[in-house]
C-alpha atoms as a PDB file:
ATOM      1  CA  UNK A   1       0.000   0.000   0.000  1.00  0.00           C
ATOM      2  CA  UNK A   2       2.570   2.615   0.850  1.00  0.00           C
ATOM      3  CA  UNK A   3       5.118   1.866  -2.592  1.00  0.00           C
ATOM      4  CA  UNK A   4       1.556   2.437  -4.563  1.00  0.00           C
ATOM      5  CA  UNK A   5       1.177   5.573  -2.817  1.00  0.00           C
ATOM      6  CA  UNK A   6       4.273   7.149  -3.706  1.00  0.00           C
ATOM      7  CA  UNK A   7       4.142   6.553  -7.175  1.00  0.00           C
ATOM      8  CA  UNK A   8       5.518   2.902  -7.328  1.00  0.00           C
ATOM      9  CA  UNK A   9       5.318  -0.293  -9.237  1.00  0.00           C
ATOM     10  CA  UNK A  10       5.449  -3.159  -6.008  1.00  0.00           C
ATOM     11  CA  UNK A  11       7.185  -6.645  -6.711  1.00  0.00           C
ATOM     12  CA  UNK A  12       7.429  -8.943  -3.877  1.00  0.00           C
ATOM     13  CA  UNK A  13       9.861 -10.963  -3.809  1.00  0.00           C
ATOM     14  CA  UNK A  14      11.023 -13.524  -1.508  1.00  0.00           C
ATOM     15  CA  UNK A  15      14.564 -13.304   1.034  1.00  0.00           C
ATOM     16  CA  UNK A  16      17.234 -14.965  -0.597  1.00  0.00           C
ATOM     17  CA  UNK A  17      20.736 -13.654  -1.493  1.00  0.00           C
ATOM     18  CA  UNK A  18      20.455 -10.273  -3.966  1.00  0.00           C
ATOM     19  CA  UNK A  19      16.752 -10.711  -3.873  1.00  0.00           C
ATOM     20  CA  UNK A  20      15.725 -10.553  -7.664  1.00  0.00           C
ATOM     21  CA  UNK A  21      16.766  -6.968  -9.214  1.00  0.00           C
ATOM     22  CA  UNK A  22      20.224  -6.914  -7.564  1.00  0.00           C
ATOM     23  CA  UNK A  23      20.993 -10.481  -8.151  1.00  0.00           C
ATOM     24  CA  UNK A  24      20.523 -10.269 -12.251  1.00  0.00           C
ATOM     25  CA  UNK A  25      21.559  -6.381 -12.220  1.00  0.00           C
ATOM     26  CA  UNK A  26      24.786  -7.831 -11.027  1.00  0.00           C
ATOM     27  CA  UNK A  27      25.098 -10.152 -14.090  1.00  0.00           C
ATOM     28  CA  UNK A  28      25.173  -7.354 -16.531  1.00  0.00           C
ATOM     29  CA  UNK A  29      27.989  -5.316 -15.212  1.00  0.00           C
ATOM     30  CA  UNK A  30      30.106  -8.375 -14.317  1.00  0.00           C
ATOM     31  CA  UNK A  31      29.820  -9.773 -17.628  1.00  0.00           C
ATOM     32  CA  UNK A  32      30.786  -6.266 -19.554  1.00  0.00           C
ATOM     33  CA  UNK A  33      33.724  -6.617 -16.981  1.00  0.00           C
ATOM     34  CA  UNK A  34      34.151 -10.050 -18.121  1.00  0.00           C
ATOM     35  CA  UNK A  35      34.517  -8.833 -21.402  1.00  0.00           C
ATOM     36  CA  UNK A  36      37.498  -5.946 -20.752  1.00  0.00           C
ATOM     37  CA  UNK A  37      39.389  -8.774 -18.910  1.00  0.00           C
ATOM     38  CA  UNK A  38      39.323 -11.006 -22.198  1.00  0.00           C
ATOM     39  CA  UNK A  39      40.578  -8.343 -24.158  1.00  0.00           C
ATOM     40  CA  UNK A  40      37.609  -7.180 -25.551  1.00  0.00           C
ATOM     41  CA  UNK A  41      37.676  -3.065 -26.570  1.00  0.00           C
ATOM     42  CA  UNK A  42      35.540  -1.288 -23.547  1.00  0.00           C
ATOM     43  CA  UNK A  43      34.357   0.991 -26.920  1.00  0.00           C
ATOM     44  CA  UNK A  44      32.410  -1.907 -27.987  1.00  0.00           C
ATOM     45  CA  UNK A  45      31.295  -3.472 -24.979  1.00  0.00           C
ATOM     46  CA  UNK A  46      29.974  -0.105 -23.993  1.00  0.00           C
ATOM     47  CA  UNK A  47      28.329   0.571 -28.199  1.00  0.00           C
ATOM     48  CA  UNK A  48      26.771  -2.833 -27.474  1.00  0.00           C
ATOM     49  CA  UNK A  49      25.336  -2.224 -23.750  1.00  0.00           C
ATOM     50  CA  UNK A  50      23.495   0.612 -25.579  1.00  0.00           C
ATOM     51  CA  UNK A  51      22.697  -1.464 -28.583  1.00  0.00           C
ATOM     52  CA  UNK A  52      21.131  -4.448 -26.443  1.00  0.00           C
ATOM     53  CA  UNK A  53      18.785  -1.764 -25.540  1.00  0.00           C
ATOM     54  CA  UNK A  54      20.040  -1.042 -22.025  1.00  0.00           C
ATOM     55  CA  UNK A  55      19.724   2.185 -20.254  1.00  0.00           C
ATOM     56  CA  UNK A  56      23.489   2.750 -19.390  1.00  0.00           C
ATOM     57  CA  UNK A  57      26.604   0.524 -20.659  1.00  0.00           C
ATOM     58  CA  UNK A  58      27.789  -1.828 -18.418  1.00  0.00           C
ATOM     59  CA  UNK A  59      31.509  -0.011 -17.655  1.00  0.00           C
ATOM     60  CA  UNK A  60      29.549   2.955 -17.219  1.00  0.00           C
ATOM     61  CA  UNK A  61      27.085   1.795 -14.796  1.00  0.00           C
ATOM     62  CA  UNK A  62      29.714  -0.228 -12.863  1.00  0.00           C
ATOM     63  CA  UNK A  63      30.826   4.025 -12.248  1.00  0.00           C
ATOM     64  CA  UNK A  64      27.714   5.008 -10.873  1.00  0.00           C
ATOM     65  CA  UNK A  65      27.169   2.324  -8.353  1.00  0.00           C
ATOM     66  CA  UNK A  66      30.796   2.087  -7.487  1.00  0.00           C
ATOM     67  CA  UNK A  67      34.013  -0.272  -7.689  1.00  0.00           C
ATOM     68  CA  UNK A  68      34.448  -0.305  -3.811  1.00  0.00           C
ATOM     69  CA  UNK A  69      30.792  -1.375  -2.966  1.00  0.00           C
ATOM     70  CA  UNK A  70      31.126  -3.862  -5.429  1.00  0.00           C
ATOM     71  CA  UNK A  71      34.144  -5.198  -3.778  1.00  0.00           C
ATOM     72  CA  UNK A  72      32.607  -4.773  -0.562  1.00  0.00           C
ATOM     73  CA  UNK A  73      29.627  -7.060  -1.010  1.00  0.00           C
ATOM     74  CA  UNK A  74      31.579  -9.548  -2.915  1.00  0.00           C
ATOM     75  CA  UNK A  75      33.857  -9.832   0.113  1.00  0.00           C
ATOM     76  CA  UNK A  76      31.364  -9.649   2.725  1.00  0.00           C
ATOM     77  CA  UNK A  77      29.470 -12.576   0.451  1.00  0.00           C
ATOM     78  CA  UNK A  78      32.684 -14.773   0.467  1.00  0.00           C
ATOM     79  CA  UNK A  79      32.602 -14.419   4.303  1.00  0.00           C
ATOM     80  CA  UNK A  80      28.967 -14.889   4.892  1.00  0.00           C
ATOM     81  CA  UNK A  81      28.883 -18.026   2.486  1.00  0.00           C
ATOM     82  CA  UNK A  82      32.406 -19.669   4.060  1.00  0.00           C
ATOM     83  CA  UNK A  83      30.702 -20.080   7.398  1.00  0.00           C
ATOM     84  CA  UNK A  84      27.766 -21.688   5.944  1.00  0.00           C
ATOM     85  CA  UNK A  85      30.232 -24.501   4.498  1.00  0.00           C
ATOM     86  CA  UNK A  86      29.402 -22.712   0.666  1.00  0.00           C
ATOM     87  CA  UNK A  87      32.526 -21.830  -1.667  1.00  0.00           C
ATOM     88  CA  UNK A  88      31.710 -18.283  -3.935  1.00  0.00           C
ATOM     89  CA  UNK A  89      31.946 -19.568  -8.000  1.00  0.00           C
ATOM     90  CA  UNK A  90      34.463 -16.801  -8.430  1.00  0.00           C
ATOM     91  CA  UNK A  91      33.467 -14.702 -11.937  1.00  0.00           C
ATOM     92  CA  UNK A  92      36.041 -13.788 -13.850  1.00  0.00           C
ATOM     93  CA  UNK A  93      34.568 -10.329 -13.880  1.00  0.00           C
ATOM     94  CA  UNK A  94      35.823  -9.864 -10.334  1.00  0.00           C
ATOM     95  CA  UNK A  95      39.335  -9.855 -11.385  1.00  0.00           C
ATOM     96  CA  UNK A  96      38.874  -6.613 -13.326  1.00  0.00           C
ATOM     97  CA  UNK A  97      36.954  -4.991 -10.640  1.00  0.00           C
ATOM     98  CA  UNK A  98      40.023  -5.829  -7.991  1.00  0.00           C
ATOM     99  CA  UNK A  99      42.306  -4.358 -10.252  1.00  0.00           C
ATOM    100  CA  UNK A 100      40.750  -1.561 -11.298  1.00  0.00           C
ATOM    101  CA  UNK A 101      38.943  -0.441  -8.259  1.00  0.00           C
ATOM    102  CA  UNK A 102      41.260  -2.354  -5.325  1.00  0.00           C
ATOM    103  CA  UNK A 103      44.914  -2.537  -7.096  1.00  0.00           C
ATOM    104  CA  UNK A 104      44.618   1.020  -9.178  1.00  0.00           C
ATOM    105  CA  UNK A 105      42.401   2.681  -6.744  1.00  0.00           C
ATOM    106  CA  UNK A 106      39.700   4.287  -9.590  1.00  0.00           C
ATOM    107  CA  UNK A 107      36.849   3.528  -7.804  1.00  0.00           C
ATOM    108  CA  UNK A 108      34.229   5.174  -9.696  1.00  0.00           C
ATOM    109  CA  UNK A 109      32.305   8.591 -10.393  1.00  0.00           C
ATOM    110  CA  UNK A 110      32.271   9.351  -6.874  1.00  0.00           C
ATOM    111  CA  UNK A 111      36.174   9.732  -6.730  1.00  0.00           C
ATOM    112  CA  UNK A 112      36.006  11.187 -10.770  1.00  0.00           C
ATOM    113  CA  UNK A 113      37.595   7.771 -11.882  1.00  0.00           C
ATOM    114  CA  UNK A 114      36.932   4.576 -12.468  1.00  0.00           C
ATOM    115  CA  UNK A 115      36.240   2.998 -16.047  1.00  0.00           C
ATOM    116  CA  UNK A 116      35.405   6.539 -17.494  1.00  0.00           C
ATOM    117  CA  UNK A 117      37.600   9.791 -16.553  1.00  0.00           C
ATOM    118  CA  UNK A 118      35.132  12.601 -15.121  1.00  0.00           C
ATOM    119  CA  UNK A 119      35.418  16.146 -15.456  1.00  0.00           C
ATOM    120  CA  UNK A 120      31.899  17.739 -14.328  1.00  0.00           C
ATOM    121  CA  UNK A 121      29.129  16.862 -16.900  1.00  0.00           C
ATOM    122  CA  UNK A 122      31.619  15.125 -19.180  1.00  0.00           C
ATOM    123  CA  UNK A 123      33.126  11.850 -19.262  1.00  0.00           C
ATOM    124  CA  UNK A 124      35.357   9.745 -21.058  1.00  0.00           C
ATOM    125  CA  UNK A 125      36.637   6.233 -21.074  1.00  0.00           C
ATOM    126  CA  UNK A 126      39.666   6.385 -19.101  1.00  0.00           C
ATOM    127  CA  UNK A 127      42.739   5.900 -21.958  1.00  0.00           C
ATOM    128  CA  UNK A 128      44.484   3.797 -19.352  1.00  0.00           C
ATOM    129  CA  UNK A 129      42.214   0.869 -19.722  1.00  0.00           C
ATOM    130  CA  UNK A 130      43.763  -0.137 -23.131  1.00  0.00           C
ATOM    131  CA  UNK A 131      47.257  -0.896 -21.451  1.00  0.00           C
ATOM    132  CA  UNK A 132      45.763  -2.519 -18.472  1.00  0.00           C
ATOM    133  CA  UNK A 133      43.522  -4.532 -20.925  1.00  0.00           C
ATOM    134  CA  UNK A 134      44.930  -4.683 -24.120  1.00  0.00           C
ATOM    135  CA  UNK A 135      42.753  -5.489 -26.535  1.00  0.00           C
ATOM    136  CA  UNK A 136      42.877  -8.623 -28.655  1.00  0.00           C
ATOM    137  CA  UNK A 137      43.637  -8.477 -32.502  1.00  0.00           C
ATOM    138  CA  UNK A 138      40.435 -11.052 -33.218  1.00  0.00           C
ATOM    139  CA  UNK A 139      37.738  -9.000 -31.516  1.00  0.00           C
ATOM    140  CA  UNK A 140      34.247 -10.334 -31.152  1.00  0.00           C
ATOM    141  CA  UNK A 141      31.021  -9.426 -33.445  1.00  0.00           C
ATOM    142  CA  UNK A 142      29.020  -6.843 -31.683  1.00  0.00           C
ATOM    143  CA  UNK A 143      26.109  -9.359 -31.690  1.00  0.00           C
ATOM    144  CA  UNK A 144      28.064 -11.719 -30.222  1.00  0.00           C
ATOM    145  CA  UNK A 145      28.740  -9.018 -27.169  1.00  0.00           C
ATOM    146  CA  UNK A 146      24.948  -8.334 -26.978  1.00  0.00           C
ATOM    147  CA  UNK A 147      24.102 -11.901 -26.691  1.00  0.00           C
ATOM    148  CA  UNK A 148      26.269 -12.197 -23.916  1.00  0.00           C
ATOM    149  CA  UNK A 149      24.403  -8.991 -22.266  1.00  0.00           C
ATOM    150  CA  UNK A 150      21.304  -9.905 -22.760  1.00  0.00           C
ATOM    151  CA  UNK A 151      21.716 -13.685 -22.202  1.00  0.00           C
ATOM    152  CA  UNK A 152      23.165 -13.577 -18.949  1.00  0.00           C
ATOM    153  CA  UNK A 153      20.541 -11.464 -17.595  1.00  0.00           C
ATOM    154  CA  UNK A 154      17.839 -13.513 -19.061  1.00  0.00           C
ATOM    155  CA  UNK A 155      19.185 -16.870 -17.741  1.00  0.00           C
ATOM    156  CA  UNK A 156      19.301 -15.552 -13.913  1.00  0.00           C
ATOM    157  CA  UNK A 157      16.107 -14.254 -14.024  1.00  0.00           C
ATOM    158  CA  UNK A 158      14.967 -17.701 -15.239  1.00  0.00           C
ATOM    159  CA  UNK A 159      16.314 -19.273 -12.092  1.00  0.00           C
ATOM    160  CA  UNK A 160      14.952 -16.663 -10.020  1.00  0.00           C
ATOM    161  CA  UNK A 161      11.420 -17.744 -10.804  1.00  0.00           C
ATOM    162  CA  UNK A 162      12.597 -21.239 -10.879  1.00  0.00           C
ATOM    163  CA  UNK A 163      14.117 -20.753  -7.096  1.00  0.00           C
ATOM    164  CA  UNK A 164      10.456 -19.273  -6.843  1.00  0.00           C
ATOM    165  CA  UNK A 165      12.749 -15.592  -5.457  1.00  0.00           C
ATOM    166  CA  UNK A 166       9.566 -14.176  -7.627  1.00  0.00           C
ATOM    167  CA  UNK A 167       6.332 -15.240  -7.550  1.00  0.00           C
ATOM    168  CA  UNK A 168       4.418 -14.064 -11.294  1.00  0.00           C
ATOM    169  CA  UNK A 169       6.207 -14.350 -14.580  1.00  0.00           C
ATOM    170  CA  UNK A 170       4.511 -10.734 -13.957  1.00  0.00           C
ATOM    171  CA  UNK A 171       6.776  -9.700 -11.715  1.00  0.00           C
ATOM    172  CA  UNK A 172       9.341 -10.840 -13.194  1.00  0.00           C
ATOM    173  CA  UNK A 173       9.340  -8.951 -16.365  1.00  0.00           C
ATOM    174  CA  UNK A 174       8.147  -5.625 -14.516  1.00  0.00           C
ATOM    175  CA  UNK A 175      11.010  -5.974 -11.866  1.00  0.00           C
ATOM    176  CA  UNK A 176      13.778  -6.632 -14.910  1.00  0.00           C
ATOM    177  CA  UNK A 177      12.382  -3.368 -16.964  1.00  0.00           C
ATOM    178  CA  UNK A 178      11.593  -0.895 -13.711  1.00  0.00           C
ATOM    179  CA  UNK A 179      14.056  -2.219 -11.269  1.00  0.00           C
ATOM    180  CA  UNK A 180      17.543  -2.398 -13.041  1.00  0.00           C
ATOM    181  CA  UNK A 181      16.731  -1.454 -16.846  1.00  0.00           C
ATOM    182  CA  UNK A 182      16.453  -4.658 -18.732  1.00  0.00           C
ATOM    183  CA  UNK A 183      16.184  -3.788 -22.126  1.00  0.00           C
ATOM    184  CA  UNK A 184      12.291  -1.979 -21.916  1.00  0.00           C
ATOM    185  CA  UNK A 185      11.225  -3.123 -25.785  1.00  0.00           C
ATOM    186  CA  UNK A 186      12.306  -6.673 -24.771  1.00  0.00           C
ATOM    187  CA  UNK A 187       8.972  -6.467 -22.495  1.00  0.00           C
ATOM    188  CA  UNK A 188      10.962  -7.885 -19.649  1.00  0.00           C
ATOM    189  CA  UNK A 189      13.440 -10.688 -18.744  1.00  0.00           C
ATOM    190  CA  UNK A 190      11.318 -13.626 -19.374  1.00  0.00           C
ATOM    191  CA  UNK A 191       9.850 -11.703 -22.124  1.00  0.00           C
ATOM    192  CA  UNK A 192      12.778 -12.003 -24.208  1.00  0.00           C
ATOM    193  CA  UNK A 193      13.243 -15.688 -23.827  1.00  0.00           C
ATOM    194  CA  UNK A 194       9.350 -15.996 -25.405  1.00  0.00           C
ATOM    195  CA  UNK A 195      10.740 -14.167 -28.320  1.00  0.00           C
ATOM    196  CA  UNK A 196      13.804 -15.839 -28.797  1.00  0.00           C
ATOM    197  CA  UNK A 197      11.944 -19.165 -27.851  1.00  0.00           C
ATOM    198  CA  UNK A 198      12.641 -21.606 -25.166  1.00  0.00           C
ATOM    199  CA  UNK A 199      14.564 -24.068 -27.644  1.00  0.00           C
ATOM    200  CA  UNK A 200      16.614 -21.473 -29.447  1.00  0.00           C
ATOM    201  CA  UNK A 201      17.244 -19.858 -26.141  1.00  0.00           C
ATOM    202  CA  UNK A 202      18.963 -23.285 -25.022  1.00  0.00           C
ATOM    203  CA  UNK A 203      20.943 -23.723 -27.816  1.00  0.00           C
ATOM    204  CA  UNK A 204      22.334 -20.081 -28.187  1.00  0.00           C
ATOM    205  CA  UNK A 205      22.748 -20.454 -24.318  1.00  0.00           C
ATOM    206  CA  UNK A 206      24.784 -23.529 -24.455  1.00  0.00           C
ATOM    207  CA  UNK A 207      27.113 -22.647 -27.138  1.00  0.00           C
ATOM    208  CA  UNK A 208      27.891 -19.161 -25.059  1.00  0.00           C
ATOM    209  CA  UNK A 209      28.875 -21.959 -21.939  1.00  0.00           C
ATOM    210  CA  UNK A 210      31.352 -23.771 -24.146  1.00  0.00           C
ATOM    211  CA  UNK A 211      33.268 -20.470 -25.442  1.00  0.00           C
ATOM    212  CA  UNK A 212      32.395 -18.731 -22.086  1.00  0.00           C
ATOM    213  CA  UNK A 213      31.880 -20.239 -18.783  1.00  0.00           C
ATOM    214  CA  UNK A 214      29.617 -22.520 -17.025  1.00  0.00           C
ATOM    215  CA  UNK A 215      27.319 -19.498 -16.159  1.00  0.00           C
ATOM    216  CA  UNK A 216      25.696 -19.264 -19.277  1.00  0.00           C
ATOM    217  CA  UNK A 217      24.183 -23.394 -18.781  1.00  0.00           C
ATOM    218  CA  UNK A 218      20.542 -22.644 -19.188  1.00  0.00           C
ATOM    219  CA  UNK A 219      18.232 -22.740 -16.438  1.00  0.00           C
ATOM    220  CA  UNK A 220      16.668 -25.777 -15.805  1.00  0.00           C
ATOM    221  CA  UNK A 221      13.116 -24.491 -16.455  1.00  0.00           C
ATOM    222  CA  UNK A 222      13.973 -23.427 -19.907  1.00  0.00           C
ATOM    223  CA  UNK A 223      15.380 -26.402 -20.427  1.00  0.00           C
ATOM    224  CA  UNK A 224      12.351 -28.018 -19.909  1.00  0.00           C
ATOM    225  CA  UNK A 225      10.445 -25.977 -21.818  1.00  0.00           C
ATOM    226  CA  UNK A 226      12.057 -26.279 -24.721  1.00  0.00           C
ATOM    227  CA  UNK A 227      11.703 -29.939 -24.674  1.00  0.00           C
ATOM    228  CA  UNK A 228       8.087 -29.660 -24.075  1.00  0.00           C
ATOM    229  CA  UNK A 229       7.321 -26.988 -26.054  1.00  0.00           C
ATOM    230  CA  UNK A 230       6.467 -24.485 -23.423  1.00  0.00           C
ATOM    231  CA  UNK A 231       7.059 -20.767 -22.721  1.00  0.00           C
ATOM    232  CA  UNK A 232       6.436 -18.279 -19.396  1.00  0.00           C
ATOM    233  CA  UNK A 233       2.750 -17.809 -19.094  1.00  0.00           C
ATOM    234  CA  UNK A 234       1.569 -15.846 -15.743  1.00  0.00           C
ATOM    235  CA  UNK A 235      -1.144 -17.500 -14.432  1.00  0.00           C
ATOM    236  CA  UNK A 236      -4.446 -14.983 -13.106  1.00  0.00           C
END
């Protein structure tokens, strides 16, 4: 009652680690940072960010929020999971945020560097980056960058509403377009794996988890549904 009267769109979502919108928010950036640490040109990982239909680039956004909470939460995560007997799958993302914010000190907009270089309104990716992260003379189609956006976001939402961390297929979509930006004329997380379609989803999925990592092995309930021809329906 009291996020609808100040002008809100409620999700509830149940209390599990990142929730739902922090959780898959998190995939984005990482993977962008991902990306850099391969050798991929932070030009075109940002061009495609933008291109995938995301509000902000990934680099960019990984600014805003900050390199030092980032490497806050992952460390306080690591701790929290140790003493329940759980070992952190370590994303190779994380390397580039520990160098960048924790070895080189640029922790983001708030200190005027981070990724980008900040003076006042402007900005500009910080020239640095290219001799911290060279790039690599076979660089990767820009479609092949947005697929790796988009996909990764798409696939943890999946499990969310698997793990049942949201309730509606509903939800889900609203929370991925209002709470972190998921590409609005996808019409939401789930949204996009309709389009695509369950079956094509899995296969483009899989082939990203053989050049890329384990994290891109499709959820289990897409898996499903592309054997049995199904797709996210909310139910009234």
């Amino acid at each position: 009652d009291y996020v609808l009267q100040i002008g809100k769109t409620p999700i509830v979502v149940n209390d599990k680690r990142g929730f739902y919108t922090s959780r898959v928010f998190t995939t984005y950036i990482m993977e962008g940072m991902a990306m850099l640490g391969e050798g991929v040109h932070p030009r075109s990982i940002e061009v495609a960010g933008l291109k995938a239909g995301m509000p902000m680039p990934p680099l960019a956004l990984q600014d805003e929020v900050s390199l030092s909470l980032s490497l806050y939460i992952a460390e306080t995560t690591k701790k929290d999971l140790a003493a329940e007997g759980i070992t952190l799958p370590v994303h190779p993302g994380f390397a580039v945020v520990q160098k960048v914010g924790g070895e080189l000190k640029r922790i983001g907009k708030k200190a005027n560097q981070g990724f980008y270089d900040y003076a006042g309104k402007d900005k500009s990716l910080w020239p640095g980056l290219l001799e911290v992260f060279p790039p690599q003379a076979d660089q990767p189609s820009q479609q092949e960058i947005v697929d790796r956006l988009l996909y990764a976001q798409a696939n943890e939402a999946a499990r969310c509403y698997e793990e049942k961390v949201v309730r509606s297929v509903a939800d889900t979509n609203i929370g991925s377009i209002f709470g972190w930006g998921f590409a609005p004329n996808q019409g939401g997380a789930l949204q996009f794996i309709n389009a695509v379609g369950p079956k094509k989803f899995v296969e483009r999925a899989r082939e990203l988890a053989k050049a890329h990592g384990s994290r891109f092995e499709p959820a289990a309930i897409v898996v499903k549904m592309a054997q049995e021809g199904g797709r996210f329906e909310d139910v009234v």
